[in-house]
N, C-alpha and C. Protein backbone atom coordinates (compact mmCIF):
# COMPACT_ATOMS: atom_id res chain seq x y z
N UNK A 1 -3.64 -44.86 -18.84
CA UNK A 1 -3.98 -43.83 -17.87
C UNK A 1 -5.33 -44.16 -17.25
N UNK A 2 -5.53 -44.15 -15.78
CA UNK A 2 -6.79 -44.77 -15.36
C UNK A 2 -7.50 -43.46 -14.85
N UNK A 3 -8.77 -43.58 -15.41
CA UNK A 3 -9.95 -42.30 -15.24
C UNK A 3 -10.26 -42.05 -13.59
N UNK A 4 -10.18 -40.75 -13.21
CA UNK A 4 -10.63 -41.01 -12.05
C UNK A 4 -11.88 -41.43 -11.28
N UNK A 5 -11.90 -41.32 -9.86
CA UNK A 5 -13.37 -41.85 -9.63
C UNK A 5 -13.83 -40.87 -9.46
N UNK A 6 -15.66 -40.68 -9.25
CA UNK A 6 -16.56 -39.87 -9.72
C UNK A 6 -16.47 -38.83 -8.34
N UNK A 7 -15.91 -39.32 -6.88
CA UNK A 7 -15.86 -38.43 -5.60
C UNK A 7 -14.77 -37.24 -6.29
N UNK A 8 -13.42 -37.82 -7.10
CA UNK A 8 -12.28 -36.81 -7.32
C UNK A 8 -12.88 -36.32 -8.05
N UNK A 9 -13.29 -36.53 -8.88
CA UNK A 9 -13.97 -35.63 -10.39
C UNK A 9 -14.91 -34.27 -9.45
N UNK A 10 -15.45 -34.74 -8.76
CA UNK A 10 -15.99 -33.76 -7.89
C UNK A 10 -15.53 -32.73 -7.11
N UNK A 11 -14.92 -33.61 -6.21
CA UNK A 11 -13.77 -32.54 -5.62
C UNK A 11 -13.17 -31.93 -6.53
N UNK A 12 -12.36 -31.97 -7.94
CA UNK A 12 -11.88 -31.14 -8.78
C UNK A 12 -12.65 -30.32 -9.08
N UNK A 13 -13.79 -30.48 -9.55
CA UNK A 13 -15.01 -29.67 -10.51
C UNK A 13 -15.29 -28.85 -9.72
N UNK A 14 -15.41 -28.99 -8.08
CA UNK A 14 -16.24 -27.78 -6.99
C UNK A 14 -15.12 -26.59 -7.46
N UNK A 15 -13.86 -26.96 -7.81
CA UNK A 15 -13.02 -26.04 -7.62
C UNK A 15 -13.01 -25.23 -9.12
N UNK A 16 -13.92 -25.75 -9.78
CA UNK A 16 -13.62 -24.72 -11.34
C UNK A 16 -14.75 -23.42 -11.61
N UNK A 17 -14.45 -22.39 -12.16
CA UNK A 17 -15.62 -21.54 -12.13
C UNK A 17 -16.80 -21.59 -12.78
N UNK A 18 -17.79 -21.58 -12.85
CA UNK A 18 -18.83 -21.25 -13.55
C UNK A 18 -18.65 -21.42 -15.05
N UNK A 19 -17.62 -20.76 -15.54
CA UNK A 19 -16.83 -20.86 -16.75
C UNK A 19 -16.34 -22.12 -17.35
N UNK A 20 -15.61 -22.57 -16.90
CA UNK A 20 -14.78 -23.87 -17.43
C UNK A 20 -15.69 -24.73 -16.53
N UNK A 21 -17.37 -24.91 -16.00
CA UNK A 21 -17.95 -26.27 -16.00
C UNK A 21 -18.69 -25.72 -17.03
N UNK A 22 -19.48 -24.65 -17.59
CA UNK A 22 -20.08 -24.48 -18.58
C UNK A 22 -19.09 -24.94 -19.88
N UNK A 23 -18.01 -24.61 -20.21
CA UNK A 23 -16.69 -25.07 -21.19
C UNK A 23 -17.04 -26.48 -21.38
N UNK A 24 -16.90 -27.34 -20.44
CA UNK A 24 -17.13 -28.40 -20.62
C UNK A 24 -18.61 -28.75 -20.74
N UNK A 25 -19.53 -28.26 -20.72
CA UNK A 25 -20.74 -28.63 -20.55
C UNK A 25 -20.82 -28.46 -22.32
N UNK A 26 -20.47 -27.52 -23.48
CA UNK A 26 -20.42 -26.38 -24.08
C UNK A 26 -19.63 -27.65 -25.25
N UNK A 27 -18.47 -28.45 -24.79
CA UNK A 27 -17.99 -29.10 -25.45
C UNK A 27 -17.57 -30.60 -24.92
N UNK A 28 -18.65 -31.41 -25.06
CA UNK A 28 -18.88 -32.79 -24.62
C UNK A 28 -17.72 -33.55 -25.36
N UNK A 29 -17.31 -33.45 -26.10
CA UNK A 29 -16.49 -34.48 -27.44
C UNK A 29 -15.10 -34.96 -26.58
N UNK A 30 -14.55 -34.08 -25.12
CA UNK A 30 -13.36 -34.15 -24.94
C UNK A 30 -13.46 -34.74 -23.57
N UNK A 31 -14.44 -35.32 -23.09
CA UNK A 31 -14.71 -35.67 -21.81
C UNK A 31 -15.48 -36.88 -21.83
N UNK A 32 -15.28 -37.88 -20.83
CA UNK A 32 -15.43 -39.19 -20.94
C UNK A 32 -16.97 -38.91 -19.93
N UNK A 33 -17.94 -40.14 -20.37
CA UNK A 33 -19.00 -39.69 -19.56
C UNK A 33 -19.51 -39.77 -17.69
N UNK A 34 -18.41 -39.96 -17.44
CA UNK A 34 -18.67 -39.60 -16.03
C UNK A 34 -18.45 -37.76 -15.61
N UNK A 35 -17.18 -37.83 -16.31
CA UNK A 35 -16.86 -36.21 -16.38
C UNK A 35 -17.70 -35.19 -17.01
N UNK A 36 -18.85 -35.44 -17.53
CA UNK A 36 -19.94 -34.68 -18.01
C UNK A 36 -21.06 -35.11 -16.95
N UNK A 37 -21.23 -36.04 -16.64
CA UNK A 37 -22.42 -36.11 -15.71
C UNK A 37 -22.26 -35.23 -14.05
N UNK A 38 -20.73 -35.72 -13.97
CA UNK A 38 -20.63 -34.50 -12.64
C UNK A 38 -20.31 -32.93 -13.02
N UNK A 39 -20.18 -32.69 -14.21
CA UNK A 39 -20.33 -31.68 -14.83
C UNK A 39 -21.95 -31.28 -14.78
N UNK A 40 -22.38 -31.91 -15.19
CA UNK A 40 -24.06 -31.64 -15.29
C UNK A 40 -24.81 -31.20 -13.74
N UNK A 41 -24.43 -32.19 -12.73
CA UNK A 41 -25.10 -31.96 -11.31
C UNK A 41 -24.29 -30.68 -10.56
N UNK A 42 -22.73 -30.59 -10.82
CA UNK A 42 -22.13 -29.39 -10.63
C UNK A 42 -23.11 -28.51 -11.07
N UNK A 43 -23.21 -27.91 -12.50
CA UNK A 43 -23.69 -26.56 -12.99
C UNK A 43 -25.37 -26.73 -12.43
N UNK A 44 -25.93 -27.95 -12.44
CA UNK A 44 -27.26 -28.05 -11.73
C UNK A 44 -27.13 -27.07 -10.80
N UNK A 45 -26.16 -27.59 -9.37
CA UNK A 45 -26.51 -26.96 -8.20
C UNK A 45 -26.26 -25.44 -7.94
N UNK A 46 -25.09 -25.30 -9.17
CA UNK A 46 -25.33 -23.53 -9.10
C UNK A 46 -26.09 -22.66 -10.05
N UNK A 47 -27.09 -23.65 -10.57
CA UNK A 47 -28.29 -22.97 -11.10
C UNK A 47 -27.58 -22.58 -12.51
N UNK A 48 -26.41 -23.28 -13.62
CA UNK A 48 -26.02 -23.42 -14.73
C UNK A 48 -26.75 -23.92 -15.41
N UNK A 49 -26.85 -23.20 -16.72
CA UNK A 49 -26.93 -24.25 -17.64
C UNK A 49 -26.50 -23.96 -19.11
N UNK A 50 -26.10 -24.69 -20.07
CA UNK A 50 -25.25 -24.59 -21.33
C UNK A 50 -25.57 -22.94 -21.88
N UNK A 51 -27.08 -23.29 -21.86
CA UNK A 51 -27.79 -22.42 -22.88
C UNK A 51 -27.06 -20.38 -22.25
N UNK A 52 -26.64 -20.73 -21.38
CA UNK A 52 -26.41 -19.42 -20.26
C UNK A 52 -25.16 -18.99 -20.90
N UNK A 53 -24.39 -19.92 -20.94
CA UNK A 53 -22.68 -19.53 -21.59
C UNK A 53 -22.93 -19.25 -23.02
N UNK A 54 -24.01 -19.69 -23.87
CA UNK A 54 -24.12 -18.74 -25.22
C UNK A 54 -24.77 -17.50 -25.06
N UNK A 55 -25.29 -17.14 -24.05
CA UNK A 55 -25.68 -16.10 -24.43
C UNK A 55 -24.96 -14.91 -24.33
N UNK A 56 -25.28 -13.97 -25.54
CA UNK A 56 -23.74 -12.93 -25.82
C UNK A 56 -23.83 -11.70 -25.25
N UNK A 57 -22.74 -11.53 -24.43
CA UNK A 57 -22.48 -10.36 -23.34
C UNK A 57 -23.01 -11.08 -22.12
N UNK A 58 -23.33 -12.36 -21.96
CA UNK A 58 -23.63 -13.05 -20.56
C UNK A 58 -22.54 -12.80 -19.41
N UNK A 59 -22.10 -11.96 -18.69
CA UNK A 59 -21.26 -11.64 -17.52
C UNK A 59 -21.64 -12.20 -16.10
N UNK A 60 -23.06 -11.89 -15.86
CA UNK A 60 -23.13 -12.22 -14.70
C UNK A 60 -24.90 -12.64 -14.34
N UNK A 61 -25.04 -13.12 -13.55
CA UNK A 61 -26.62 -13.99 -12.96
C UNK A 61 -26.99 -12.53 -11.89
N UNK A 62 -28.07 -12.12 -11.67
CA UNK A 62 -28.77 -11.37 -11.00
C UNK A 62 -28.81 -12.07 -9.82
N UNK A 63 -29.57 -11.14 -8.73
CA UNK A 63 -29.97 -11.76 -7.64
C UNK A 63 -28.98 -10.65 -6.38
N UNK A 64 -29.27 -10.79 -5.11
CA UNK A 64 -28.58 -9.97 -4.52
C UNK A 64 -27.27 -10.02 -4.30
N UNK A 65 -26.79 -11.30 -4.71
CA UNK A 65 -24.80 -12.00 -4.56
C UNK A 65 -25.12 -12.17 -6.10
N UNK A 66 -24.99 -11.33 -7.26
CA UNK A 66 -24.51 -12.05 -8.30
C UNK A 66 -23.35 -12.53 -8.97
N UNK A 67 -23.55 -13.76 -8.95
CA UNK A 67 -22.59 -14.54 -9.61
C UNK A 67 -21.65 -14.23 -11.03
N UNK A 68 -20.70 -14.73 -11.37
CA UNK A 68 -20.04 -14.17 -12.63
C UNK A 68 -19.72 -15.84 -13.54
N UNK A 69 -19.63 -15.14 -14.76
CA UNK A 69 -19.34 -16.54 -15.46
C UNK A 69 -18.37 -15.83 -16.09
N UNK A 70 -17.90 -15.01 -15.79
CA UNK A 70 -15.82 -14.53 -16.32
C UNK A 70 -15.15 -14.83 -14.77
N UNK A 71 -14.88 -15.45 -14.42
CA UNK A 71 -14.08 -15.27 -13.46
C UNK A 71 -12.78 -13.88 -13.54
N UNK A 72 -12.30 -13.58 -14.34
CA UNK A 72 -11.82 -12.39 -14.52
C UNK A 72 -12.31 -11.04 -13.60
N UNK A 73 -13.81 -10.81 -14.62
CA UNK A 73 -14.40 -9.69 -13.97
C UNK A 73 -14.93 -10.07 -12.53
N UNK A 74 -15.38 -11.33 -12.09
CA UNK A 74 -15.08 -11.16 -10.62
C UNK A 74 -13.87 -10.98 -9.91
N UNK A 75 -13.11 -11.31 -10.25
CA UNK A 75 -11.78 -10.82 -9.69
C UNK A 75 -11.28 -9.15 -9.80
N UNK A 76 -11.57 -9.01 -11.05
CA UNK A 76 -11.97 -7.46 -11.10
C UNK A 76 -12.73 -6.55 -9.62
N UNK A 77 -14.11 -7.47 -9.03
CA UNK A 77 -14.96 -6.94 -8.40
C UNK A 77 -14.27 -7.03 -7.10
N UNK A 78 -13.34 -8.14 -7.19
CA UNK A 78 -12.83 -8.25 -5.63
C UNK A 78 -11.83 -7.46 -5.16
N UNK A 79 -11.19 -7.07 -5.92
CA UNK A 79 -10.06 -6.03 -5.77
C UNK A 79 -10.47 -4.61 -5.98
N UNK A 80 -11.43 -4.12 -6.53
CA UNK A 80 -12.39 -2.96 -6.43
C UNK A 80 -13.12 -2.87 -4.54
N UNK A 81 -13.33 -3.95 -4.24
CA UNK A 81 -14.32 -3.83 -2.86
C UNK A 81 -13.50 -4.49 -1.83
N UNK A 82 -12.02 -4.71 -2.21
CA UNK A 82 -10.51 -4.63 -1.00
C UNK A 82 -10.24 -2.91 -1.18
N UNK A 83 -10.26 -2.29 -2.55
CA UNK A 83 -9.97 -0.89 -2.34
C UNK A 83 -10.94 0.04 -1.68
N UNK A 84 -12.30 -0.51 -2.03
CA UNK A 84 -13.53 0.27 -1.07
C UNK A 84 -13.02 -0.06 0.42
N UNK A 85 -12.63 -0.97 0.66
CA UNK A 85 -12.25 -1.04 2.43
C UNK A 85 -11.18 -0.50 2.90
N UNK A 86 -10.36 -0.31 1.87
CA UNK A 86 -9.40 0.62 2.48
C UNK A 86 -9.54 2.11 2.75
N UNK A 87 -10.68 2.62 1.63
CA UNK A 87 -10.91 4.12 2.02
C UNK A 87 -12.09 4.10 3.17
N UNK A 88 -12.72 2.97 3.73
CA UNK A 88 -13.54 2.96 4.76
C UNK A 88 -12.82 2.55 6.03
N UNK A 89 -11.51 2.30 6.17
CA UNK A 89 -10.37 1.82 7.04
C UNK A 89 -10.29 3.63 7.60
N UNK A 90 -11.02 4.46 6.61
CA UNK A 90 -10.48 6.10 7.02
C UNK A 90 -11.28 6.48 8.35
N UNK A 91 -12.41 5.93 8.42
CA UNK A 91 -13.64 6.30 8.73
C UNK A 91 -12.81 5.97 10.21
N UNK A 92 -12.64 4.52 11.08
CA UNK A 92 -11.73 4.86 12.25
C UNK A 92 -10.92 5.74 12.67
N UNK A 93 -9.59 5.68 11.16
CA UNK A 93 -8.42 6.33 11.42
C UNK A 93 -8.78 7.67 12.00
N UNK A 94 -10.13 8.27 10.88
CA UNK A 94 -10.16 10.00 11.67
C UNK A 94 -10.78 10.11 12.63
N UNK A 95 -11.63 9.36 12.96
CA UNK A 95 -12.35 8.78 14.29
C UNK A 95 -11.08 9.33 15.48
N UNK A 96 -10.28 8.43 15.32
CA UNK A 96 -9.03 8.57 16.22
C UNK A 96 -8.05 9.50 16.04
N UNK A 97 -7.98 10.06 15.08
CA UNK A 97 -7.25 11.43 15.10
C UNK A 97 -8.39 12.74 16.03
N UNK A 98 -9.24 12.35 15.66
CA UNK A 98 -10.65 13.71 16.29
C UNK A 98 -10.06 13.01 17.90
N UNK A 99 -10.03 11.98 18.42
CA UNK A 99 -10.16 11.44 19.69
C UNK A 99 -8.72 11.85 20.19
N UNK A 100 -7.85 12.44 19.23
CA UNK A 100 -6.36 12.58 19.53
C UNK A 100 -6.32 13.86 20.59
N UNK A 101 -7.05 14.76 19.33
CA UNK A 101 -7.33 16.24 19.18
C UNK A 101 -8.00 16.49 20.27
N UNK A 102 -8.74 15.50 20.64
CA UNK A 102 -9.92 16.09 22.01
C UNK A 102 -8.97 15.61 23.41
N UNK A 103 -7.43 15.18 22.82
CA UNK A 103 -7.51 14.39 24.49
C UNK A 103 -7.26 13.08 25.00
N UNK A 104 -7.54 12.52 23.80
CA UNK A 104 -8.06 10.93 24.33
C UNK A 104 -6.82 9.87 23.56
N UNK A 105 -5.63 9.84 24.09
CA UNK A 105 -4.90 9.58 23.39
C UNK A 105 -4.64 7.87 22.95
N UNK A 106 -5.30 7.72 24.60
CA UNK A 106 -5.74 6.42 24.21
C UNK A 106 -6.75 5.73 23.56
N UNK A 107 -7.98 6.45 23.39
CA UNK A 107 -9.06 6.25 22.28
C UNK A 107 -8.94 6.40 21.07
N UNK A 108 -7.56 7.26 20.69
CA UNK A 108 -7.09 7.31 19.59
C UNK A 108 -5.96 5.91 18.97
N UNK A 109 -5.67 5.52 19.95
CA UNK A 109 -4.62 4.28 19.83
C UNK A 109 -5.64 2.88 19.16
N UNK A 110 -6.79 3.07 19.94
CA UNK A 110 -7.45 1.87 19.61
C UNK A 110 -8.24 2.11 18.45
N UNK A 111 -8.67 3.24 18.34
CA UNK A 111 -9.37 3.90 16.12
C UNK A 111 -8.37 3.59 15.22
N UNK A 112 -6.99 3.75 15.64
CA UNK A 112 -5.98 3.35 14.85
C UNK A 112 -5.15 2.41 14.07
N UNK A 113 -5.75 1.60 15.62
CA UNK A 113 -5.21 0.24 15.48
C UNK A 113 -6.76 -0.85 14.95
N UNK A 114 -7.91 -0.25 15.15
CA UNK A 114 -8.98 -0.37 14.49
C UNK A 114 -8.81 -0.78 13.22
N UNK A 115 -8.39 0.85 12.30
CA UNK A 115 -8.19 1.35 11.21
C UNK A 115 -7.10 0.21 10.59
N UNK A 116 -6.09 0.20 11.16
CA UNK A 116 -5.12 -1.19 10.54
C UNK A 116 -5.53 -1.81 10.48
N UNK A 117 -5.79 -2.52 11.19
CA UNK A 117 -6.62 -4.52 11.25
C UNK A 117 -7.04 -4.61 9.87
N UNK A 118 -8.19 -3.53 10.11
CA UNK A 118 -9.13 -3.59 8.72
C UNK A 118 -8.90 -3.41 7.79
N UNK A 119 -7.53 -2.65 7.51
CA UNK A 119 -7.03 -2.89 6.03
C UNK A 119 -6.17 -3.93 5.70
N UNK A 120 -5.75 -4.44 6.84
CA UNK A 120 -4.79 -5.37 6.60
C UNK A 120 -5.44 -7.16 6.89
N UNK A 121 -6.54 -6.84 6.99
CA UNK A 121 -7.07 -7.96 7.09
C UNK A 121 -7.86 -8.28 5.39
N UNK A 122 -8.04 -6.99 4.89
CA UNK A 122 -8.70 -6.78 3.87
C UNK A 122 -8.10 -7.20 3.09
N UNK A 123 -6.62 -6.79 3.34
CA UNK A 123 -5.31 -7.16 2.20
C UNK A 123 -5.18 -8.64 1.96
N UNK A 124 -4.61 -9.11 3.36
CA UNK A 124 -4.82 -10.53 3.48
C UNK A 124 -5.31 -10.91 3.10
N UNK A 125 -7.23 -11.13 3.38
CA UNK A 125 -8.02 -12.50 3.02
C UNK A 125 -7.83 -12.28 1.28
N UNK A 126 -7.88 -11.10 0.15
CA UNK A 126 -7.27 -11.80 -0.83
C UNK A 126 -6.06 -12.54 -1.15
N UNK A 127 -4.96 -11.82 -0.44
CA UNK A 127 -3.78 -12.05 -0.72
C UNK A 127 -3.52 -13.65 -0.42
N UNK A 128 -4.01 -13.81 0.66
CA UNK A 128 -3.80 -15.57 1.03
C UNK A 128 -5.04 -16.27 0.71
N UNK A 129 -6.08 -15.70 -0.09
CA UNK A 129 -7.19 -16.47 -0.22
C UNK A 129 -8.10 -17.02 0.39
N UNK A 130 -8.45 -16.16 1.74
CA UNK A 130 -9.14 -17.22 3.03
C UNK A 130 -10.27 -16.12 3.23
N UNK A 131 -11.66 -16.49 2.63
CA UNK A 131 -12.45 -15.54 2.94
C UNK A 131 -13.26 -15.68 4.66
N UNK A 132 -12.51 -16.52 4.85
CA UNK A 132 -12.70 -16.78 6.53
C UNK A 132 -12.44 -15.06 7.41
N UNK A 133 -11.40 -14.77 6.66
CA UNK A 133 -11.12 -13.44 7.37
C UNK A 133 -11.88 -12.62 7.25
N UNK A 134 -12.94 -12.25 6.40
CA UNK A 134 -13.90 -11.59 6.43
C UNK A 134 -14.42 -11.26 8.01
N UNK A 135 -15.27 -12.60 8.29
CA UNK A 135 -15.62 -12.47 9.35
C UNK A 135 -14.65 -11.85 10.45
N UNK A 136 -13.31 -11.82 10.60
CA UNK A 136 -12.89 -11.09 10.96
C UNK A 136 -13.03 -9.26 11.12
N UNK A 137 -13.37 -8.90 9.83
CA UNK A 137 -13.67 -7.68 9.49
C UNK A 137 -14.87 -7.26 10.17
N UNK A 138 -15.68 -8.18 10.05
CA UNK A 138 -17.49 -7.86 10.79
C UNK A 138 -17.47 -7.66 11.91
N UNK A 139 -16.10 -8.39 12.62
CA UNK A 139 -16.15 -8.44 14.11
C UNK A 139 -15.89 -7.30 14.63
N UNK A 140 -14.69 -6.56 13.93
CA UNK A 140 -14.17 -5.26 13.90
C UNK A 140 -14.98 -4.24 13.76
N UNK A 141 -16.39 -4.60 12.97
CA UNK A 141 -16.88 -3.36 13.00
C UNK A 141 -17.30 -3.19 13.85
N UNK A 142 -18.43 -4.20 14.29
CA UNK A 142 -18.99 -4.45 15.77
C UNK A 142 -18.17 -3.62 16.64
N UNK A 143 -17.17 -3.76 16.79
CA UNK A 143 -16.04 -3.43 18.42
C UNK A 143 -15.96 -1.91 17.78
N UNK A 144 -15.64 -1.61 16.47
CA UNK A 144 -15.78 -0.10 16.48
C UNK A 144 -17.05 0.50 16.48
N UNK A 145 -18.15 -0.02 16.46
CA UNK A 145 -19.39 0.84 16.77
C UNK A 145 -19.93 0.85 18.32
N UNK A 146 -19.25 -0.50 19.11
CA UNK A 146 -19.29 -0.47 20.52
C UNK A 146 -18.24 0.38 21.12
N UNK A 147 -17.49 0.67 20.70
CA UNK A 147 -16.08 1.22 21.51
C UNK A 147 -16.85 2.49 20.97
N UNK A 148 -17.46 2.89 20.12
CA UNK A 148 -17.62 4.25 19.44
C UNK A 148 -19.00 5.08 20.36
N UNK A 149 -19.96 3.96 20.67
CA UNK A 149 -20.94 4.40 21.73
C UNK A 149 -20.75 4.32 22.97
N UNK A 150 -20.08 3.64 23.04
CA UNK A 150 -19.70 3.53 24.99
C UNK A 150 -19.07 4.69 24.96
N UNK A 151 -17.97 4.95 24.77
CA UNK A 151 -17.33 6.36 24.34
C UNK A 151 -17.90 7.25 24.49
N UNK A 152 -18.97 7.83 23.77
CA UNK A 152 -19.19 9.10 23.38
C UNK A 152 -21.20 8.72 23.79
N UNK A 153 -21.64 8.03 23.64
CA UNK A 153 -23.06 7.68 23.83
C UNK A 153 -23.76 8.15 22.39
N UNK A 154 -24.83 8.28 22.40
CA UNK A 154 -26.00 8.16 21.23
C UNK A 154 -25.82 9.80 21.25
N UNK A 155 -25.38 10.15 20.09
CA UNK A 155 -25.09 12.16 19.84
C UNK A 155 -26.30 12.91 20.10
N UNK A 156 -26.69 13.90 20.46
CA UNK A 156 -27.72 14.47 20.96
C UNK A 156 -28.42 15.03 19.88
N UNK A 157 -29.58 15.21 19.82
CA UNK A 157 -30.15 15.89 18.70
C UNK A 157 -30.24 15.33 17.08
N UNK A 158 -30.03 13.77 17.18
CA UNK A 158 -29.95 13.02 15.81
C UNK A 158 -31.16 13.01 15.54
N UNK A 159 -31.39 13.53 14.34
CA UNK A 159 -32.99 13.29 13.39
C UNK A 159 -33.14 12.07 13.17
N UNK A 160 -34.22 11.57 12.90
CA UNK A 160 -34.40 10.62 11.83
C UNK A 160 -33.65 10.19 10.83
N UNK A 161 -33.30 11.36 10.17
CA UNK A 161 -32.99 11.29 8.81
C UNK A 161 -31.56 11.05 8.81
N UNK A 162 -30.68 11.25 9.99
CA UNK A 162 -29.39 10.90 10.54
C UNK A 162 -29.58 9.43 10.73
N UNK A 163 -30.04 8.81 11.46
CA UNK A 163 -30.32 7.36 11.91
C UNK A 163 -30.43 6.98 10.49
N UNK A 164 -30.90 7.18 9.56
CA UNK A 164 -31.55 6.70 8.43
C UNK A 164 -30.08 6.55 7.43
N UNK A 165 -29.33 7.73 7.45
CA UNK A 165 -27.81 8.04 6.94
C UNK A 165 -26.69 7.07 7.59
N UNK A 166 -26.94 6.82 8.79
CA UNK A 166 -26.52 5.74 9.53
C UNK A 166 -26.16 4.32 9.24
N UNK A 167 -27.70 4.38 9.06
CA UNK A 167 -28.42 2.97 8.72
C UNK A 167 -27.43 2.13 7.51
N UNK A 168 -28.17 2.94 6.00
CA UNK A 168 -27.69 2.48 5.07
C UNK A 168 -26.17 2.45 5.04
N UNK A 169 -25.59 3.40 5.04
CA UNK A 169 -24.29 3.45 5.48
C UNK A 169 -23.32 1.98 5.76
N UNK A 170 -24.29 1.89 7.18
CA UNK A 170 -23.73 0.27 7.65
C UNK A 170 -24.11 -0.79 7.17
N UNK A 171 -25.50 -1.09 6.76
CA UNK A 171 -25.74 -2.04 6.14
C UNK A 171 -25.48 -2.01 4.19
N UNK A 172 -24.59 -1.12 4.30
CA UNK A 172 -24.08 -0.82 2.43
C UNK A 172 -22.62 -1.93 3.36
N UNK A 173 -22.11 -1.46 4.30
CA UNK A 173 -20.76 -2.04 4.59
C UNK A 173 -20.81 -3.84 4.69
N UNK A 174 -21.80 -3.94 5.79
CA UNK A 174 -22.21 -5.60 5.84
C UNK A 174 -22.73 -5.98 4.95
N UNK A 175 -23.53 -5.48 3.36
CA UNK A 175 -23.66 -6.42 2.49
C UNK A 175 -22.04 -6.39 1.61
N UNK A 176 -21.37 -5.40 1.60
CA UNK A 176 -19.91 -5.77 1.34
C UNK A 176 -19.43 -6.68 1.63
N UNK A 177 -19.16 -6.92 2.86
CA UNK A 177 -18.59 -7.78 3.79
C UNK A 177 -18.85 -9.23 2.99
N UNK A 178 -20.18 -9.38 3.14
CA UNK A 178 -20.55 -10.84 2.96
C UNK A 178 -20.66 -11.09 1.20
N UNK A 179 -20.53 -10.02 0.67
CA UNK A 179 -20.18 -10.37 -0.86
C UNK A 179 -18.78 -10.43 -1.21
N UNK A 180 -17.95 -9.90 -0.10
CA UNK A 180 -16.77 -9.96 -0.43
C UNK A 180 -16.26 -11.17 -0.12
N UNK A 181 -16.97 -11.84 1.04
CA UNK A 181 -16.68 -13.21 1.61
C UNK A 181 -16.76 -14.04 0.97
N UNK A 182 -17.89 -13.99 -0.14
CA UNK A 182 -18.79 -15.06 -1.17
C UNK A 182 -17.80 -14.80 -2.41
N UNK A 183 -17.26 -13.69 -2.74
CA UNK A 183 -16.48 -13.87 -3.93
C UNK A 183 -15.19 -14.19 -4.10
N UNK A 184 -14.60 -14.02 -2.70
CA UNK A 184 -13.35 -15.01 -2.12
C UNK A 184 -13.51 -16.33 -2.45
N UNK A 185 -14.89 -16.85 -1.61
CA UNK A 185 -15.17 -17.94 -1.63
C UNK A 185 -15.30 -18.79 -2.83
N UNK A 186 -15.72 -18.03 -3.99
CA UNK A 186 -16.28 -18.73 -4.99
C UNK A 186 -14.92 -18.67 -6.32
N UNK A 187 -14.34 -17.35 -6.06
CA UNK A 187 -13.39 -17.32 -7.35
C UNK A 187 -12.11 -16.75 -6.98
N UNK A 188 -11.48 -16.91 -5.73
CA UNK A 188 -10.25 -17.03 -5.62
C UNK A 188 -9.67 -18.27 -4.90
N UNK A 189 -9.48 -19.34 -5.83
CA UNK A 189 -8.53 -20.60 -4.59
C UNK A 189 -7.46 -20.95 -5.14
């Protein structure tokens, strides 16, 4: 059986989690030494190291995208924050039912069809594994917060403290977005 070369060993290894390069890092005896050395510069570049996988109840690395060394419980996290987008898929839908109610039957067609995309894009990028679609989602919001002000303009009489409710609000959604993108990216292929 001929060992592979050190580019495939690579290309294989980008594709394993956190988990099984620490596994191997964890148990040298079963791996020939090229397959530990790209083991070694692997867990290097994502900031691994042996001593991390002993430590007990070790789940996950801090930081504002934290990382997981169960691939499990990230998968856990990703299907928790496809179901957060579906109850935020509401936030159009009633958008466009209120736009129904006032009249606007066609402003209601496009909150609606808003409201789909975004769950079904949500569905998708796990379901087929392409966190490319994300960005899809971002784009969507964009067009629903432009379609939502051209529309109706800046509401009269917003406090501060509204803008502020606003604020977080959306940027709670876009750091979703891009953690949901990153955990596609990292632990579903």
């Amino acid at each position: 059986m001929e060992f592979p070369e050190k580019a495939e060993l690579i290309e294989r290894y980008q594709k394993y989690t956190d988990q099984e390069l620490l596994h191997i890092l964890k148990h040298p005896e079963g791996y020939q030494d090229l397959a530990l050395e790209v083991a070694r510069e692997l867990a290097h570049d994502r900031g691994l190291s042996p001593e991390e996988g002993k430590a007990a109840g070790a789940s996950s690395r801090g930081g504002i995208f934290p990382r997981f060394t169960d691939a499990a419980k990230a998968r856990n996290l990703i299907k928790s924050i496809q179901r957060l987008f579906y109850f935020v898929a509401l936030i159009p839908f009633i958008t466009g039912a209120l736009s129904f109610a006032d009249g606007y039957p066609s402003l209601a067609l496009v909150y609606g069809g808003i409201a789909v995309l975004w769950a079904a894009v949500a569905f998708f990028a796990v379901q087929r594994k392409k966190h490319q679609m994300v960005l899809f989602q971002f784009l969507l919001l964009i067009f629903m917060l432009v379609t939502r002000y051209m529309t109706t303009g800046f509401p009269p009489a917003v406090q501060t403290v509204d803008w502020l409710i606003y604020g977080i609000i959306l940027l709670s959604i876009v750091y979703l977005l891009v953690y949901f993108k990153i955990l596609i990216r990292d632990y579903l292929r």
